[in-house]
Protein backbone atom coordinates (compact mmCIF):
# COMPACT_ATOMS: atom_id res chain seq x y z
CA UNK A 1 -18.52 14.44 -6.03
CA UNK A 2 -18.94 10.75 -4.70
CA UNK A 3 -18.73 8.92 -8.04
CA UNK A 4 -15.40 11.29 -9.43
CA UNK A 5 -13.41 10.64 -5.96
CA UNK A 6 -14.09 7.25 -6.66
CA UNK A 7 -12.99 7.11 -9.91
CA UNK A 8 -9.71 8.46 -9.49
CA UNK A 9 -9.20 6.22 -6.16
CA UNK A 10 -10.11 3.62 -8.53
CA UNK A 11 -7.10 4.16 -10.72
CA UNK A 12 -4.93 4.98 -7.87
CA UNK A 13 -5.30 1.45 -6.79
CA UNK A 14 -4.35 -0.09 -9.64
CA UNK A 15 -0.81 -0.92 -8.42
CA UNK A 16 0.79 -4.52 -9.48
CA UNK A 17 3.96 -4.02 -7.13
CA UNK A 18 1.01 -3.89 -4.52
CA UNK A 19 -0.37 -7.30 -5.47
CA UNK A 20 2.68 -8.51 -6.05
CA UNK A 21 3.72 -7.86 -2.83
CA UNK A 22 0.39 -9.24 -1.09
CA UNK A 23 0.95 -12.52 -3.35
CA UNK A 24 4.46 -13.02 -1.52
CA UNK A 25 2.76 -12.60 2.08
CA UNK A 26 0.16 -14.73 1.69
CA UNK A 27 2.76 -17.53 1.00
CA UNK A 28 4.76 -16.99 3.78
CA UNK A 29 4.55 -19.07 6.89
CA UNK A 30 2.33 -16.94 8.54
CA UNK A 31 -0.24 -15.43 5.72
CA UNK A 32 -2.85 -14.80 7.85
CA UNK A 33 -1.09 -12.37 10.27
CA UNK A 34 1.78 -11.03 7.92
CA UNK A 35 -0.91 -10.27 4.99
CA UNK A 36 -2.90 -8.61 7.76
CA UNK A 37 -0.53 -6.54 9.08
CA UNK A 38 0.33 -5.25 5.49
CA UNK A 39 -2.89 -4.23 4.97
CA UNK A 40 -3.19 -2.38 8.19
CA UNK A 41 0.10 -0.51 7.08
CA UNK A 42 -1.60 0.48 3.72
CA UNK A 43 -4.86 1.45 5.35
CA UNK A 44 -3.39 3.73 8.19
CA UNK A 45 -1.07 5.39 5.41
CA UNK A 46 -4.25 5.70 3.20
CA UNK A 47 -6.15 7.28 5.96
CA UNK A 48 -3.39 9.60 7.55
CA UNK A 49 -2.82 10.96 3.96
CA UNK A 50 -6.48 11.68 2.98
CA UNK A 51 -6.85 13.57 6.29
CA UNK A 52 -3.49 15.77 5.69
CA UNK A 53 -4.48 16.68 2.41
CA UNK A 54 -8.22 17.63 2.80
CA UNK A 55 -6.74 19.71 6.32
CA UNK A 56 -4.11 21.34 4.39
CA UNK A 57 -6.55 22.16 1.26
CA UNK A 58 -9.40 23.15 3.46
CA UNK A 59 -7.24 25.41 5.25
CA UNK A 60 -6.22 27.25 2.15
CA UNK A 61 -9.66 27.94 1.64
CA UNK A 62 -9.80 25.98 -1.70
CA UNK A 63 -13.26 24.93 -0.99
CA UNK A 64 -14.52 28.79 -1.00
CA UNK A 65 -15.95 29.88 -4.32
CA UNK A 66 -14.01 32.78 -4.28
CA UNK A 67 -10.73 30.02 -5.02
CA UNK A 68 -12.41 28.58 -8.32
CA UNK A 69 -9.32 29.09 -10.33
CA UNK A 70 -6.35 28.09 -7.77
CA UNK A 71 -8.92 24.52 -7.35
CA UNK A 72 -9.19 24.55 -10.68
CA UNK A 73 -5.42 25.28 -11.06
CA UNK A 74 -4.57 22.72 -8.46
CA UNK A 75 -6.47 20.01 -10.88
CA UNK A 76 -4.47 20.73 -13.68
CA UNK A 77 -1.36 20.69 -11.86
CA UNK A 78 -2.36 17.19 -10.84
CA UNK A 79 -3.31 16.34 -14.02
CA UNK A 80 0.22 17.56 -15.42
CA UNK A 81 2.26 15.93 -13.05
CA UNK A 82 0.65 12.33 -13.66
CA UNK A 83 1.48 13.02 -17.15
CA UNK A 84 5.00 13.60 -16.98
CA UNK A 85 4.91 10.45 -14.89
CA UNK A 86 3.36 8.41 -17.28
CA UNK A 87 6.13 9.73 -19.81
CA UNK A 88 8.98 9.25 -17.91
CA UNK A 89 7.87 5.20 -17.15
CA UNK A 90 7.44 4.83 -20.72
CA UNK A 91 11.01 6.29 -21.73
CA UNK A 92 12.53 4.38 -18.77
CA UNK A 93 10.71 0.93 -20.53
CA UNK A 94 12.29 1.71 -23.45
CA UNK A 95 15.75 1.82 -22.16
CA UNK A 96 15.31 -1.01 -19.95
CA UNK A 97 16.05 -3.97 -22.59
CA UNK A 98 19.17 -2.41 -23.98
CA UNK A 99 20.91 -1.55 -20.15
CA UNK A 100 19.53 -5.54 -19.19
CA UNK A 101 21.42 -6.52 -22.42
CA UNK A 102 24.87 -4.25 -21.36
CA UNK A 103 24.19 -5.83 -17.72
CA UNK A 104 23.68 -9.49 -18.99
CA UNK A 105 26.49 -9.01 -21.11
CA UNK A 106 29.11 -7.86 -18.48
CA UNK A 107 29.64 -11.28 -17.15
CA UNK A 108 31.25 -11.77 -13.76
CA UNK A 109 32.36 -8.28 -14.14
CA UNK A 110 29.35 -6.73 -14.11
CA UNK A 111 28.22 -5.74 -10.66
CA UNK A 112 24.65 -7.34 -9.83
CA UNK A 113 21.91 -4.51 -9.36
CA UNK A 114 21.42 -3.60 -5.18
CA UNK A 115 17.93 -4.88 -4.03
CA UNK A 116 15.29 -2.23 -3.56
CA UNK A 117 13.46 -1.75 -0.28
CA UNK A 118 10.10 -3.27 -0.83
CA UNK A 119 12.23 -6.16 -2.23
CA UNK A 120 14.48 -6.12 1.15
CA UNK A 121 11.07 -5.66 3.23
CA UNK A 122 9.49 -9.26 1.59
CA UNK A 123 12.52 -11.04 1.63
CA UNK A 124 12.04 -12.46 4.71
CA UNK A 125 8.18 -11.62 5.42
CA UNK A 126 7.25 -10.95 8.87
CA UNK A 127 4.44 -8.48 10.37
CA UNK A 128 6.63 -5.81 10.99
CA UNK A 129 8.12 -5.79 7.74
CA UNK A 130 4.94 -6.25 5.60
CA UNK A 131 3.30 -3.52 8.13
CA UNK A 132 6.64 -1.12 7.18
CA UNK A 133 5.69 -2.28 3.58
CA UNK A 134 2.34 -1.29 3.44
CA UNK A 135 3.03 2.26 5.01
CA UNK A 136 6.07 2.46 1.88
CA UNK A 137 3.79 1.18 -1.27
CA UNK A 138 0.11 3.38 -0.12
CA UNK A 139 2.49 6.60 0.08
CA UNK A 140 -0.19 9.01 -1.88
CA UNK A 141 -0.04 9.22 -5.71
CA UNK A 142 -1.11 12.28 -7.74
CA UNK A 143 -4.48 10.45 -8.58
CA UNK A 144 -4.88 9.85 -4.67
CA UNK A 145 -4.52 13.70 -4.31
CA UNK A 146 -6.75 14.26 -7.17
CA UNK A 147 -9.75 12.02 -5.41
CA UNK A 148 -9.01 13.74 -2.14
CA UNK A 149 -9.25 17.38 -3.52
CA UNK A 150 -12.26 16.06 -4.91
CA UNK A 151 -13.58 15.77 -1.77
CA UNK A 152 -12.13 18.95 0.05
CA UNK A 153 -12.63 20.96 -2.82
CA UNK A 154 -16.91 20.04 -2.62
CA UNK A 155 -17.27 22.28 0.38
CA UNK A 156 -19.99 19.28 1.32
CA UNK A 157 -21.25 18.82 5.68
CA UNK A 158 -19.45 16.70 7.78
CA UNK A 159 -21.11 13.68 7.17
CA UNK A 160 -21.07 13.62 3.66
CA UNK A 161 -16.77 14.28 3.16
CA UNK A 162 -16.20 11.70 6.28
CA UNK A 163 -18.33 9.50 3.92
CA UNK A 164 -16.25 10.24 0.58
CA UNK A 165 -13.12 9.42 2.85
CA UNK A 166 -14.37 6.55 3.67
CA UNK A 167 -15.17 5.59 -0.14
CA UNK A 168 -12.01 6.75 -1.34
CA UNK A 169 -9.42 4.50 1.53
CA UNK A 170 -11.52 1.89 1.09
CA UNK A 171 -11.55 1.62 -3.07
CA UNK A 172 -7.60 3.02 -2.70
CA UNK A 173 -6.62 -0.55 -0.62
CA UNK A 174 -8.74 -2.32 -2.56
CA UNK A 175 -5.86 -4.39 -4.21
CA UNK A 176 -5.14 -5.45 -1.33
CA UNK A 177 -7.79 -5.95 1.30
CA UNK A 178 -10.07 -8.05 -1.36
CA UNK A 179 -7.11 -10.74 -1.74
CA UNK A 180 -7.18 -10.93 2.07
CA UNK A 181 -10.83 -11.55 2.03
CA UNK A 182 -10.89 -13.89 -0.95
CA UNK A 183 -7.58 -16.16 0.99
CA UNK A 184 -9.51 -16.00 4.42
CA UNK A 185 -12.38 -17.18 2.57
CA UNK A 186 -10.78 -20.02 -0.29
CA UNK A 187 -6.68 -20.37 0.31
CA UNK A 188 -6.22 -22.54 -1.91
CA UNK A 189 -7.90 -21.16 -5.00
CA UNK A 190 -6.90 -17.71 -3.89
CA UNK A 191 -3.37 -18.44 -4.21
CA UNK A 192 -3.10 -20.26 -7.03
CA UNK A 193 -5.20 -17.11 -8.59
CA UNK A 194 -2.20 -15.26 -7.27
CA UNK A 195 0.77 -17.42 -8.34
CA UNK A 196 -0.74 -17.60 -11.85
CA UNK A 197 -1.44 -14.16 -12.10
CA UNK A 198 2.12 -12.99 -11.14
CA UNK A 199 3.75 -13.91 -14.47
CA UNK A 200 1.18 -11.05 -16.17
CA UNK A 201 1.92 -8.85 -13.72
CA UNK A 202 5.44 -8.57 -13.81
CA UNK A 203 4.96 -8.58 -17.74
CA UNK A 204 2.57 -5.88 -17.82
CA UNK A 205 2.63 -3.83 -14.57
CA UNK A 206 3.73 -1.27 -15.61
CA UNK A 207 1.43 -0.92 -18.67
CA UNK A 208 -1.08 -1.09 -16.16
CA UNK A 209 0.37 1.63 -14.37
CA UNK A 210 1.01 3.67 -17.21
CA UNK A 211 -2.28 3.65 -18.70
CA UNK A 212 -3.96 4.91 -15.65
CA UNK A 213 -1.52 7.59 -15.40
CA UNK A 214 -2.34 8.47 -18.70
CA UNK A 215 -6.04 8.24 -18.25
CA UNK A 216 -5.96 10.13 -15.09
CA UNK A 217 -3.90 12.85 -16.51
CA UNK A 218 -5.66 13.32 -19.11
CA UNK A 219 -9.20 13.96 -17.29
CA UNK A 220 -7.55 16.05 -15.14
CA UNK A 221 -6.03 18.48 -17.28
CA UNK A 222 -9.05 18.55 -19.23
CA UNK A 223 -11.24 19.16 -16.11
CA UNK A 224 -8.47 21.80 -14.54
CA UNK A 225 -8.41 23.48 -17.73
CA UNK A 226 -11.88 23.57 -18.16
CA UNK A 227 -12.94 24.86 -14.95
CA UNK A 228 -9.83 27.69 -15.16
């Protein structure tokens, strides 16, 4: 149970925005403190989440044998959904260059695209804003679900699922807490690491993205299916 929760937190926290986003704090005028209050906004969200959704699944009972297909179902549902996700970023990718061409094209007449929120949050970074931030970007992903109904669906003691919970927040924020650690630690080399890896990142993103989502999905449905 430990080891597949973690491997689906794992590809939950593969998120370049997220990195992205902790590579702008850290250059701010106050890394320390801004950085840190982002990744107490990720970590609460992270936590509240896993809590509401092994409460809600325990209390459906999903954790009883007597609900092997509905967990099973649930899975595949999962499984589904980060498929269709996956699908939609890769037809949105492949309309992107030809509406950036219509957009370049426009000239002064073309109205320039409104700023998104996370983009509006690290504009000017502060601790409130990269806190709000945090809370916005760790909002849970269908292969965050899938690691926590791992968990609740195990029917394990106390110990052991406060444990997994543990596991799974910690390995979810991992994209963020590690560059923390690593700038507390080096500054300097961590952010040049940072400002050298941003070019790839906003390259490839969401490639990255996509492939987990594909990845994800497809051990999902493959599990849900099996087990139903």
């Amino acid at each position: 149970m430990l080891v597949q929760a973690a491997g689906f937190a794992l590809l939950a926290a593969l998120s370049p925005t997220a990195l992205l986003v902790m590579a702008i704090f850290l250059g701010s005028h106050s890394p320390r403190r801004t950085a840190l209050f982002y990744v107490a906004g990720a970590v609460l969200m992270t936590v509240l989440m896993a809590v509401t959704v092994l409460l809600v699944l325990r209390s459906t009972g999903l954790n009883q044998p007597r609900q092997h297909e509905p967990r099973y179902g649930l899975r595949l549902g999962l499984g589904v959904l980060a498929l269709v996700i996956a699908v939609v970023m890769i037809l949105r990718a492949r309309r992107a260059p030809p509406a950036a061409a219509t957009t370049a094209g426009a000239g002064s007449e073309g109205a320039p695209p409104k700023p998104g929120l996370i983009t509006r949050l690290t504009a000017r970074p502060r601790p409130l804003t990269a806190f709000l931030a945090g809370l916005l970007l760790f909002a849970p992903s269908a292969m965050f679900i899938a690691a926590v109904q791992v968990i609740a669906t195990a029917d394990a003691a106390v110990p052991v699922t406060v444990l997994a919970v543990v596991i799974v927040t910690v390995i979810t924020v991992l994209i963020v807490w590690l560059p923390l650690i690593a700038y507390l630690a080096a500054p300097g080399a961590t952010t040049r690491a940072l400002r050298n890896a941003n070019g790839w990142l906003v390259a490839h993103g969401r490639s990255v993205v996509t492939c987990a989502l594909l990845i994800a999905g497809v051990i999902l449905v493959i599990n849900g299916a099996m087990g139903i």
